[in-house]
N, C-alpha and C. Protein backbone atom coordinates (compact mmCIF):
# COMPACT_ATOMS: atom_id res chain seq x y z
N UNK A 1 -8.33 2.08 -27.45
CA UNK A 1 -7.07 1.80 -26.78
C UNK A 1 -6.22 0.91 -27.67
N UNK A 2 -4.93 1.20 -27.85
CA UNK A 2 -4.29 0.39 -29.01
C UNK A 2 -3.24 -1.08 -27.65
N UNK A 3 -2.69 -1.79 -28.95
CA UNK A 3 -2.34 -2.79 -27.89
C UNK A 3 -1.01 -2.15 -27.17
N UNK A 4 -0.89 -1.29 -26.78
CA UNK A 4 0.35 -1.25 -26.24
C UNK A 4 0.86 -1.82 -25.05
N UNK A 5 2.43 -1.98 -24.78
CA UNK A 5 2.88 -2.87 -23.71
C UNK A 5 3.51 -2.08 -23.47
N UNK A 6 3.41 -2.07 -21.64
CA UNK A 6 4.01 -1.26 -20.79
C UNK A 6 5.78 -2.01 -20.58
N UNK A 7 6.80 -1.00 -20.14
CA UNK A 7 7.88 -1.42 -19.33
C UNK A 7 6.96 -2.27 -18.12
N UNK A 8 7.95 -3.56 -17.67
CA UNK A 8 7.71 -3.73 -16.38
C UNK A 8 7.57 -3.01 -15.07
N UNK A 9 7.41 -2.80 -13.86
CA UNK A 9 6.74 -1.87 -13.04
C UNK A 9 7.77 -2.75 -11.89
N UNK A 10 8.50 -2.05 -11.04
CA UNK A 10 9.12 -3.08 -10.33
C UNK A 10 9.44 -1.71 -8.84
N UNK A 11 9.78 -2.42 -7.76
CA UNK A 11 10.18 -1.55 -6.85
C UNK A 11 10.83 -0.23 -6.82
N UNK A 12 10.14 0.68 -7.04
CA UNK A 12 10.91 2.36 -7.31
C UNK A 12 10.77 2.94 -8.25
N UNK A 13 9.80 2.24 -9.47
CA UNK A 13 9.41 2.59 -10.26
C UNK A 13 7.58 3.28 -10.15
N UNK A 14 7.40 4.26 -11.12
CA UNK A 14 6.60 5.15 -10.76
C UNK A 14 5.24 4.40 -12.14
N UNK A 15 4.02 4.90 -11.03
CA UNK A 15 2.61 4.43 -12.02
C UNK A 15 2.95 5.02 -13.26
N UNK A 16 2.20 4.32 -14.76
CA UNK A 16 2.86 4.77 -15.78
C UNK A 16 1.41 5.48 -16.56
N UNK A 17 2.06 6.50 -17.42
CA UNK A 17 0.79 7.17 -18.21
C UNK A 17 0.51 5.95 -18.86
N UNK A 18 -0.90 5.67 -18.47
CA UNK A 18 -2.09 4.86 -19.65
C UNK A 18 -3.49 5.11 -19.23
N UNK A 19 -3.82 5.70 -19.92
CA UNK A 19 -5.36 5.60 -19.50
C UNK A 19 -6.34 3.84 -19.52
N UNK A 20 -7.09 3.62 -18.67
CA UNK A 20 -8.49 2.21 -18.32
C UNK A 20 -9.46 2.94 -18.16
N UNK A 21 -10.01 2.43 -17.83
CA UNK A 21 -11.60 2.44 -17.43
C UNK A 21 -12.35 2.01 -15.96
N UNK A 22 -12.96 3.00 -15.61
CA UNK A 22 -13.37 2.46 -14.04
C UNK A 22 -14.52 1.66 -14.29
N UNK A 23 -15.05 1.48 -13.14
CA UNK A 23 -16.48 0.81 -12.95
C UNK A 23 -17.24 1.44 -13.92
N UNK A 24 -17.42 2.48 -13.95
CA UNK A 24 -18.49 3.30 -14.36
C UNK A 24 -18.10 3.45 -15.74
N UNK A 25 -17.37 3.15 -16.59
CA UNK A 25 -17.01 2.94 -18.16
C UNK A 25 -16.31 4.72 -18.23
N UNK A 26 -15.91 5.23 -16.91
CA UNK A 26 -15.07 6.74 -16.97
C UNK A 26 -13.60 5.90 -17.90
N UNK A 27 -13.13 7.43 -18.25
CA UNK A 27 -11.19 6.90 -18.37
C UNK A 27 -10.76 7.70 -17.23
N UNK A 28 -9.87 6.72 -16.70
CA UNK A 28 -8.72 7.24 -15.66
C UNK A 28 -7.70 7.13 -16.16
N UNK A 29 -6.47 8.15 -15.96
CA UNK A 29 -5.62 8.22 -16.01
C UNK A 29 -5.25 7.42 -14.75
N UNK A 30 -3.95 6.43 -15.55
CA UNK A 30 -3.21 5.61 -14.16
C UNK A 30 -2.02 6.32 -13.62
N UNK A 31 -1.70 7.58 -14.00
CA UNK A 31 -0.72 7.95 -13.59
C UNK A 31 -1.07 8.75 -12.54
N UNK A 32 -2.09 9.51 -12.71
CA UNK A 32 -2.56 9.99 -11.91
C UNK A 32 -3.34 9.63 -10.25
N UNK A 33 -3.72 8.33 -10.23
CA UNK A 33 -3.89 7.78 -9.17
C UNK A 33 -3.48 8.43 -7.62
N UNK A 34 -2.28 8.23 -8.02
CA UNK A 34 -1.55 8.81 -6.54
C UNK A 34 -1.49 9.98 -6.38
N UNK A 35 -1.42 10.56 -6.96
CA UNK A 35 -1.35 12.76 -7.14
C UNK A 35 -1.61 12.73 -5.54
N UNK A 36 -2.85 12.98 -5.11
CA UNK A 36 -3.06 13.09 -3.72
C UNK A 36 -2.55 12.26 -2.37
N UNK A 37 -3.04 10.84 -3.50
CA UNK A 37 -2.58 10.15 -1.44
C UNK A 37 -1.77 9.18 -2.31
N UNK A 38 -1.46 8.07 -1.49
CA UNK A 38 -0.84 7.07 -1.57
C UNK A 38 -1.77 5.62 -2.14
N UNK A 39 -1.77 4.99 -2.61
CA UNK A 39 -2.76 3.91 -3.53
C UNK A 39 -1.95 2.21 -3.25
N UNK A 40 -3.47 1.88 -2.92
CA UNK A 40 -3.10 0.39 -2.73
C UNK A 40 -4.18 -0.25 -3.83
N UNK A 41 -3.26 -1.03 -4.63
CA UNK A 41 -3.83 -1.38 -5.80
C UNK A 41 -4.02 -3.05 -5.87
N UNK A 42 -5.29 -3.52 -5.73
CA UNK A 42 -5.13 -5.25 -5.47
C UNK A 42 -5.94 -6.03 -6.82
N UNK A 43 -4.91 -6.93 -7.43
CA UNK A 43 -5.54 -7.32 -8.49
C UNK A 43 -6.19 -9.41 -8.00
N UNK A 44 -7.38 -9.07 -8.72
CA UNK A 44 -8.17 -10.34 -8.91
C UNK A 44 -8.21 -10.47 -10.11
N UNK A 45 -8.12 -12.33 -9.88
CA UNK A 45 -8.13 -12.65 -10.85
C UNK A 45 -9.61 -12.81 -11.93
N UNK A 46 -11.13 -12.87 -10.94
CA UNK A 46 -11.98 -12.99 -11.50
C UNK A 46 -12.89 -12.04 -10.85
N UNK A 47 -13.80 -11.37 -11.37
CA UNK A 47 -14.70 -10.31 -10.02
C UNK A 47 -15.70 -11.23 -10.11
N UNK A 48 -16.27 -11.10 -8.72
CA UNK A 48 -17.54 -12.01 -8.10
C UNK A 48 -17.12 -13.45 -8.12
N UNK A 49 -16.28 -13.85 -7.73
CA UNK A 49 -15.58 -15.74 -7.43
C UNK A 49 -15.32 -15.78 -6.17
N UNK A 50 -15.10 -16.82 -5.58
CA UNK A 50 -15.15 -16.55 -4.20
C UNK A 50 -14.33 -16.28 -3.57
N UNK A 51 -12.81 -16.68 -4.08
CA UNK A 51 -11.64 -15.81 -3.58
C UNK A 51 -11.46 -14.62 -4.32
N UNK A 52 -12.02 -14.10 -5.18
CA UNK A 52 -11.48 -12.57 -5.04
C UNK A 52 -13.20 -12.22 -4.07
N UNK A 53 -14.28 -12.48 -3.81
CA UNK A 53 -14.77 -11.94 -3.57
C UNK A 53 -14.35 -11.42 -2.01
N UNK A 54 -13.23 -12.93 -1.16
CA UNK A 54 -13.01 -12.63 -0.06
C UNK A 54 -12.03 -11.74 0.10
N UNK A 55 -10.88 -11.62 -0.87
CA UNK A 55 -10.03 -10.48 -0.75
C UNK A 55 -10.80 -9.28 -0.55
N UNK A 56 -11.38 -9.16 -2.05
CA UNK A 56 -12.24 -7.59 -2.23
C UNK A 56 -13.02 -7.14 -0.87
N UNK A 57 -13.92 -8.12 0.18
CA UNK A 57 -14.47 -7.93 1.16
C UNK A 57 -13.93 -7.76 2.57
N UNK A 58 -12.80 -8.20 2.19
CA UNK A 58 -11.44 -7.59 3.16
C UNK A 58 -11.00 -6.50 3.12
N UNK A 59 -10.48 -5.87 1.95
CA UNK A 59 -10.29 -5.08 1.55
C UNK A 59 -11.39 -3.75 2.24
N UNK A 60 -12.67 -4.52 1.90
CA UNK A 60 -14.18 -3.59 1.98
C UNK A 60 -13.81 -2.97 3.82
N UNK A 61 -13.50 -4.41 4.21
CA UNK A 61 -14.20 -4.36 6.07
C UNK A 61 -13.18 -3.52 6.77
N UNK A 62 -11.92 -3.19 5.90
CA UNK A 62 -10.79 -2.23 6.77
C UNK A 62 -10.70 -1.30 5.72
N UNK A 63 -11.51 -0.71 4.99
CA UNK A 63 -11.39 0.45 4.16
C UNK A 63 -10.97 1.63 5.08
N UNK A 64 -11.07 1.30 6.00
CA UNK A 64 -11.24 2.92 6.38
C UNK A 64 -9.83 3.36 7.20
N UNK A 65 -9.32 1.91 7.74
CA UNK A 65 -7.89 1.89 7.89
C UNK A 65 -6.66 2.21 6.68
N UNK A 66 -7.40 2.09 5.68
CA UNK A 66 -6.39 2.31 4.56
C UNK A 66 -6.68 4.11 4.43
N UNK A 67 -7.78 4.50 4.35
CA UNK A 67 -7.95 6.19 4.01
C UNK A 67 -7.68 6.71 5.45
N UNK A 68 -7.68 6.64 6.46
CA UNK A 68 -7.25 7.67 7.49
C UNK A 68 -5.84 7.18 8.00
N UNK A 69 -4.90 6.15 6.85
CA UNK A 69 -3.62 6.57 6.45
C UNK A 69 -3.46 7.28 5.28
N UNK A 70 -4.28 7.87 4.78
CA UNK A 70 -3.57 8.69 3.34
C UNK A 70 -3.73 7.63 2.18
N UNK A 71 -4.44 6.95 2.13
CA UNK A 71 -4.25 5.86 1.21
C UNK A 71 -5.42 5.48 0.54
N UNK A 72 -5.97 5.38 -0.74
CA UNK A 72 -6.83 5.15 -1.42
C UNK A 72 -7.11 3.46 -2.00
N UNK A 73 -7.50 3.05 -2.34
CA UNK A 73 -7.89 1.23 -2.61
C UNK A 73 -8.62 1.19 -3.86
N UNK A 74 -7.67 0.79 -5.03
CA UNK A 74 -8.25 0.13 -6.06
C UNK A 74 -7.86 -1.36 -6.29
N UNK A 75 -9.47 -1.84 -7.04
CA UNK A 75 -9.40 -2.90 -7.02
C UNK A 75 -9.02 -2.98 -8.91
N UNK A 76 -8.24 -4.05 -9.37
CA UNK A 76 -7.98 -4.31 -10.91
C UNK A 76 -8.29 -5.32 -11.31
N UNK A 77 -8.60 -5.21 -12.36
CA UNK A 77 -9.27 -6.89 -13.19
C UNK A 77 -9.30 -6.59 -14.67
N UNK A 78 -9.44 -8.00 -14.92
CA UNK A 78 -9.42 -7.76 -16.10
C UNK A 78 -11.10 -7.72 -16.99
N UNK A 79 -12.23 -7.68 -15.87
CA UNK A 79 -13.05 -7.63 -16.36
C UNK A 79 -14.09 -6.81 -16.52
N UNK A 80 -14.49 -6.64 -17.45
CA UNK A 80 -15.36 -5.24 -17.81
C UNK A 80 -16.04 -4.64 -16.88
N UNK A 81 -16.04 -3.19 -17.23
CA UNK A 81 -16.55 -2.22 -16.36
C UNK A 81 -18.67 -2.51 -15.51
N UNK A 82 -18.47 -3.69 -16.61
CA UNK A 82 -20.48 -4.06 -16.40
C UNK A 82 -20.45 -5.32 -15.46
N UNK A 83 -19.09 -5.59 -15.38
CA UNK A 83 -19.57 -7.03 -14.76
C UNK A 83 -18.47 -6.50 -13.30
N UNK A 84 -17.69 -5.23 -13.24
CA UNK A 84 -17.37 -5.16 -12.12
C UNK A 84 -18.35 -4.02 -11.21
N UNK A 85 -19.32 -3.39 -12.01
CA UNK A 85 -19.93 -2.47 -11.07
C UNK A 85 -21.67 -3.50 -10.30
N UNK A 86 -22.00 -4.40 -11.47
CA UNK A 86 -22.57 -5.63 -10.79
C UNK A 86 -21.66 -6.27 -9.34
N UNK A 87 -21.00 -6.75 -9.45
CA UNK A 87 -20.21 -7.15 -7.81
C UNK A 87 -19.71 -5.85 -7.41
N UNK A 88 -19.43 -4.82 -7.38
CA UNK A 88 -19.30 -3.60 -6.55
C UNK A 88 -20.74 -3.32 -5.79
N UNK A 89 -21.50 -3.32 -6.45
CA UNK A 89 -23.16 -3.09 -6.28
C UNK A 89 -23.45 -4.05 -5.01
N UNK A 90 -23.19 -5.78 -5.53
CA UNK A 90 -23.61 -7.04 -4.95
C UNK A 90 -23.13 -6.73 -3.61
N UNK A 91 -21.54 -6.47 -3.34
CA UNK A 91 -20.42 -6.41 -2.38
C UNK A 91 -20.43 -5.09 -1.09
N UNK A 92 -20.95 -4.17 -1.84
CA UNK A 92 -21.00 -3.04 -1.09
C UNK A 92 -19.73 -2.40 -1.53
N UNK A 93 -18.56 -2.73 -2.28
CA UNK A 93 -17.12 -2.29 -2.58
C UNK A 93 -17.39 -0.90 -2.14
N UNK A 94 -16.77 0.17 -1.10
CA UNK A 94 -16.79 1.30 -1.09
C UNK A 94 -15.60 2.02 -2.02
N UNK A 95 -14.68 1.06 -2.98
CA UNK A 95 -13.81 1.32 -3.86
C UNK A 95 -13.84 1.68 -5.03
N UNK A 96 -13.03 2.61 -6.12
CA UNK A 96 -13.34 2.37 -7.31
C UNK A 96 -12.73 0.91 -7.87
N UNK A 97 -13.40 -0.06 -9.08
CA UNK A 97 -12.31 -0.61 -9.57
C UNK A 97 -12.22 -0.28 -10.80
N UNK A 98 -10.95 -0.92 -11.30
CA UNK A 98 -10.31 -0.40 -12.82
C UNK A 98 -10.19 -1.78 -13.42
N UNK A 99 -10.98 -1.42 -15.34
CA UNK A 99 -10.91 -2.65 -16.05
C UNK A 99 -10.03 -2.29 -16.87
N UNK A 100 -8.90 -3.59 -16.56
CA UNK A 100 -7.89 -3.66 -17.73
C UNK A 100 -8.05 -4.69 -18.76
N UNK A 101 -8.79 -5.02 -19.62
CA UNK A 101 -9.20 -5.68 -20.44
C UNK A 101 -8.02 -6.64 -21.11
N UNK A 102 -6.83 -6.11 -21.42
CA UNK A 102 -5.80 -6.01 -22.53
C UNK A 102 -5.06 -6.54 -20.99
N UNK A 103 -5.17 -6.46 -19.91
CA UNK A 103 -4.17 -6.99 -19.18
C UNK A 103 -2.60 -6.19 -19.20
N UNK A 104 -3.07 -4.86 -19.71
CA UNK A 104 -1.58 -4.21 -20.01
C UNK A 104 -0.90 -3.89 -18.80
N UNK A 105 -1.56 -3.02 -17.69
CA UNK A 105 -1.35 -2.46 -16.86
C UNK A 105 -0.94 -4.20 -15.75
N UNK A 106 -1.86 -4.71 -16.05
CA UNK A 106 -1.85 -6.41 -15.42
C UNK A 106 -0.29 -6.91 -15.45
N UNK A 107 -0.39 -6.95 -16.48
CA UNK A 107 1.44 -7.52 -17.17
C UNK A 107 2.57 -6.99 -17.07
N UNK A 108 2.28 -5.55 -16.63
CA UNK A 108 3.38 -4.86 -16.24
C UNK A 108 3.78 -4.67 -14.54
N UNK A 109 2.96 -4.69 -14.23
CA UNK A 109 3.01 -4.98 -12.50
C UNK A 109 3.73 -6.94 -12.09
N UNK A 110 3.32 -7.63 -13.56
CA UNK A 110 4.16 -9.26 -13.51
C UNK A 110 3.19 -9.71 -12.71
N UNK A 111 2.10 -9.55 -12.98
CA UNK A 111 0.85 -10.63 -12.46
C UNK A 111 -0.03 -11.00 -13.59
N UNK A 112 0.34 -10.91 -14.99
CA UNK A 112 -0.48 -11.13 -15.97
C UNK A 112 -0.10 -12.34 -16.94
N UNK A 113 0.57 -13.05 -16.71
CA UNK A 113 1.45 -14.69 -17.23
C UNK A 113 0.24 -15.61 -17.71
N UNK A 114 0.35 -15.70 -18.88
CA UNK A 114 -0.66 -16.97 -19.55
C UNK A 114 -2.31 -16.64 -19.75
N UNK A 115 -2.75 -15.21 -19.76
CA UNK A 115 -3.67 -14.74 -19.94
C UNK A 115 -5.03 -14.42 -19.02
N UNK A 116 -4.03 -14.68 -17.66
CA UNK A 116 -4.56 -14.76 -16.39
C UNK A 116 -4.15 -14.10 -15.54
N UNK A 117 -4.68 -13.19 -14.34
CA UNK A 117 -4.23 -12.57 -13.48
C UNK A 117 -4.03 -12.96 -12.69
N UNK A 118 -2.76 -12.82 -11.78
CA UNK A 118 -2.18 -13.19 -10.77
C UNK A 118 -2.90 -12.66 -9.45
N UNK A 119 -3.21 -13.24 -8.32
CA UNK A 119 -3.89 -12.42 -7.19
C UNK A 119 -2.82 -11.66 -6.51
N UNK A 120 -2.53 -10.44 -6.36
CA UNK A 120 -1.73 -9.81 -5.95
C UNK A 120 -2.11 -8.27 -5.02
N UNK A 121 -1.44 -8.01 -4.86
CA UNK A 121 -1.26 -6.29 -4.16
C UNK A 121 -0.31 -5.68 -4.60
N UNK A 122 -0.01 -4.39 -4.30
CA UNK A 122 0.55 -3.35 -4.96
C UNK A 122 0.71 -1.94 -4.10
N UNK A 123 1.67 -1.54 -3.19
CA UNK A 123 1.39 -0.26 -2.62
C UNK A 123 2.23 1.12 -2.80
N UNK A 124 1.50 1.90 -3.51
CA UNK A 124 2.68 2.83 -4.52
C UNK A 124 2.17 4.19 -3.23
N UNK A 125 3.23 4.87 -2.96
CA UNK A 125 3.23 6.32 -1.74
C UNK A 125 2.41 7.20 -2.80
N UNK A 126 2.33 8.18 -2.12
CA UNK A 126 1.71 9.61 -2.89
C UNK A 126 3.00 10.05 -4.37
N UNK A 127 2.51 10.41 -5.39
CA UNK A 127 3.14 10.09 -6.13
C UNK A 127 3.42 9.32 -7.06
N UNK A 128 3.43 8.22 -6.88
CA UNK A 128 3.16 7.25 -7.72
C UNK A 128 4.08 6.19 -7.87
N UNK A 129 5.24 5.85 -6.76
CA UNK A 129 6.42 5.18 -6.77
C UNK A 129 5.96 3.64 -6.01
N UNK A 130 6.19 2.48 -6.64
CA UNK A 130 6.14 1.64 -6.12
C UNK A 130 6.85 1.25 -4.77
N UNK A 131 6.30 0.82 -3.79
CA UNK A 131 6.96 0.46 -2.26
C UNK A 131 7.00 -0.79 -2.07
N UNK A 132 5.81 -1.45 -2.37
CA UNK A 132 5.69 -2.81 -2.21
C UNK A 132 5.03 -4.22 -2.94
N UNK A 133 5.03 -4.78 -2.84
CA UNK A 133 4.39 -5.65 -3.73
C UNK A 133 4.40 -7.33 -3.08
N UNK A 134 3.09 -7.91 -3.54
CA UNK A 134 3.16 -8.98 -2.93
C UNK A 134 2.27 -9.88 -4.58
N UNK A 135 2.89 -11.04 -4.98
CA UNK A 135 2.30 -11.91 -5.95
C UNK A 135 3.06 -13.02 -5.72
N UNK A 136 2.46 -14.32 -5.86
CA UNK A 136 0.96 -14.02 -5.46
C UNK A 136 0.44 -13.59 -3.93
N UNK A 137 -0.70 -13.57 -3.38
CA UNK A 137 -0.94 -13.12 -2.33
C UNK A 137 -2.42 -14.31 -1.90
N UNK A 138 -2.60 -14.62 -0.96
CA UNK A 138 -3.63 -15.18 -0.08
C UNK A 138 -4.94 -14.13 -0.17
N UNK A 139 -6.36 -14.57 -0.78
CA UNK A 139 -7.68 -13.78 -0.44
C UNK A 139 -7.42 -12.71 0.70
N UNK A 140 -7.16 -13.73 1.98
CA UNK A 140 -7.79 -13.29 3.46
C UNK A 140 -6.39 -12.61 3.76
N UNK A 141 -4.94 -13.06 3.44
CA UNK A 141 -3.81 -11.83 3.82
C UNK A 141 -3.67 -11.04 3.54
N UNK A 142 -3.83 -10.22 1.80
CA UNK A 142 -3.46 -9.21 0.93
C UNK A 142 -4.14 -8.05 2.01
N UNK A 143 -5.38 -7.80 2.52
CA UNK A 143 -5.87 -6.19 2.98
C UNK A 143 -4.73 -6.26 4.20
N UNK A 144 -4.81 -7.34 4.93
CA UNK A 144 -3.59 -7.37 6.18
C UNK A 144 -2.74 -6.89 5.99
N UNK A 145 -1.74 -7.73 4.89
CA UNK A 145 -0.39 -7.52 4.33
C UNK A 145 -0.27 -5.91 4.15
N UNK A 146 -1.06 -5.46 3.48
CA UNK A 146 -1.45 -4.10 2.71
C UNK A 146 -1.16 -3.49 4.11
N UNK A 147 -2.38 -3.57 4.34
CA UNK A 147 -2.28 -2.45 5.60
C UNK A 147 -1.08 -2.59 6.82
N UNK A 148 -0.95 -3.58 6.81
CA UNK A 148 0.70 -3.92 7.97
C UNK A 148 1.79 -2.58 7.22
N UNK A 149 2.25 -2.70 5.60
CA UNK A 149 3.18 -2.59 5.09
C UNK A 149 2.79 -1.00 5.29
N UNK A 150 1.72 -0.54 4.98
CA UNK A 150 1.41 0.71 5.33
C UNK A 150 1.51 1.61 6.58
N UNK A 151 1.37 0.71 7.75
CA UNK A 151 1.51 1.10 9.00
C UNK A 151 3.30 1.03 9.71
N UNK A 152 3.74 0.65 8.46
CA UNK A 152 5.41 0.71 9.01
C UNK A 152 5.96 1.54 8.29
N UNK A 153 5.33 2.25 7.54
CA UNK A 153 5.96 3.43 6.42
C UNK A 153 6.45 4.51 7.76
């Protein structure tokens, strides 16, 4: 992966071609994400800490409110695919997550400032168009927030 830097990502703007890496050391295409449903994308700042672990487990305990709206749940970080499928494993995550190492995809969403990720959310429709966005965001509000903003579409 070379260093490239994305445009910023801002309300109405659409997921951008770059390929990451999931849990499982796959490449995903990020553009592709949404093709089918609609994607709620929540970034931590550390996997397995105790506030992202409570977001991520929020996230976990209303999964199912997010897919029988049309809506899929990735989690983003910036940390490797070995140390996020260890806390996916630990957590039960029924999610994929995606390692952005380079923080590219991080920095372009404007949660990636000073070499650190911002705790945030992200809710792009089918397609791939940004709707909403929340940074920073609270552990225990972001699946709420998420799913509120989803249920008023």
């Amino acid at each position: 992966m070379t260093d490239e830097k994305l445009a910023s990502i801002d309300i109405g703007d659409v997921l951008p071609m770059l390929t990451l890496k999931n849990e499982k050391n796959e490449d995903i295409q990020v553009a592709d994400l949404a093709s089918e449903k609609g994607v709620v994308l929540f970034l931590v700042p550390k996997a397995d800490t105790p506030g992202c672990t409570n977001q991520a487990c929020g996230f976990r305990d209303i999964y199912p409110d997010f897919t029988s709206s049309n809506f899929d749940v990735y989690c983003l970080s910036a940390d490797s695919p070995t140390a996020q499928t260890k806390w996916q494993t630990k957590k039960e995550l029924p999610y994929p997550l995606i390692s952005d190492p380079k923080r590219i995809l991080i920095s372009a969403l404007g949660a990636g400032e000073g070499g650190k990720t911002k705790r945030s959310h992200f809710v792009f429709e089918q397609g791939g168009k940004l709707l909403d966005k929340k940074i920073p965001v609270k552990p225990a509000d972001s699946p709420k927030l998420a799913l509120e903003f989803i249920k008023s579409l």
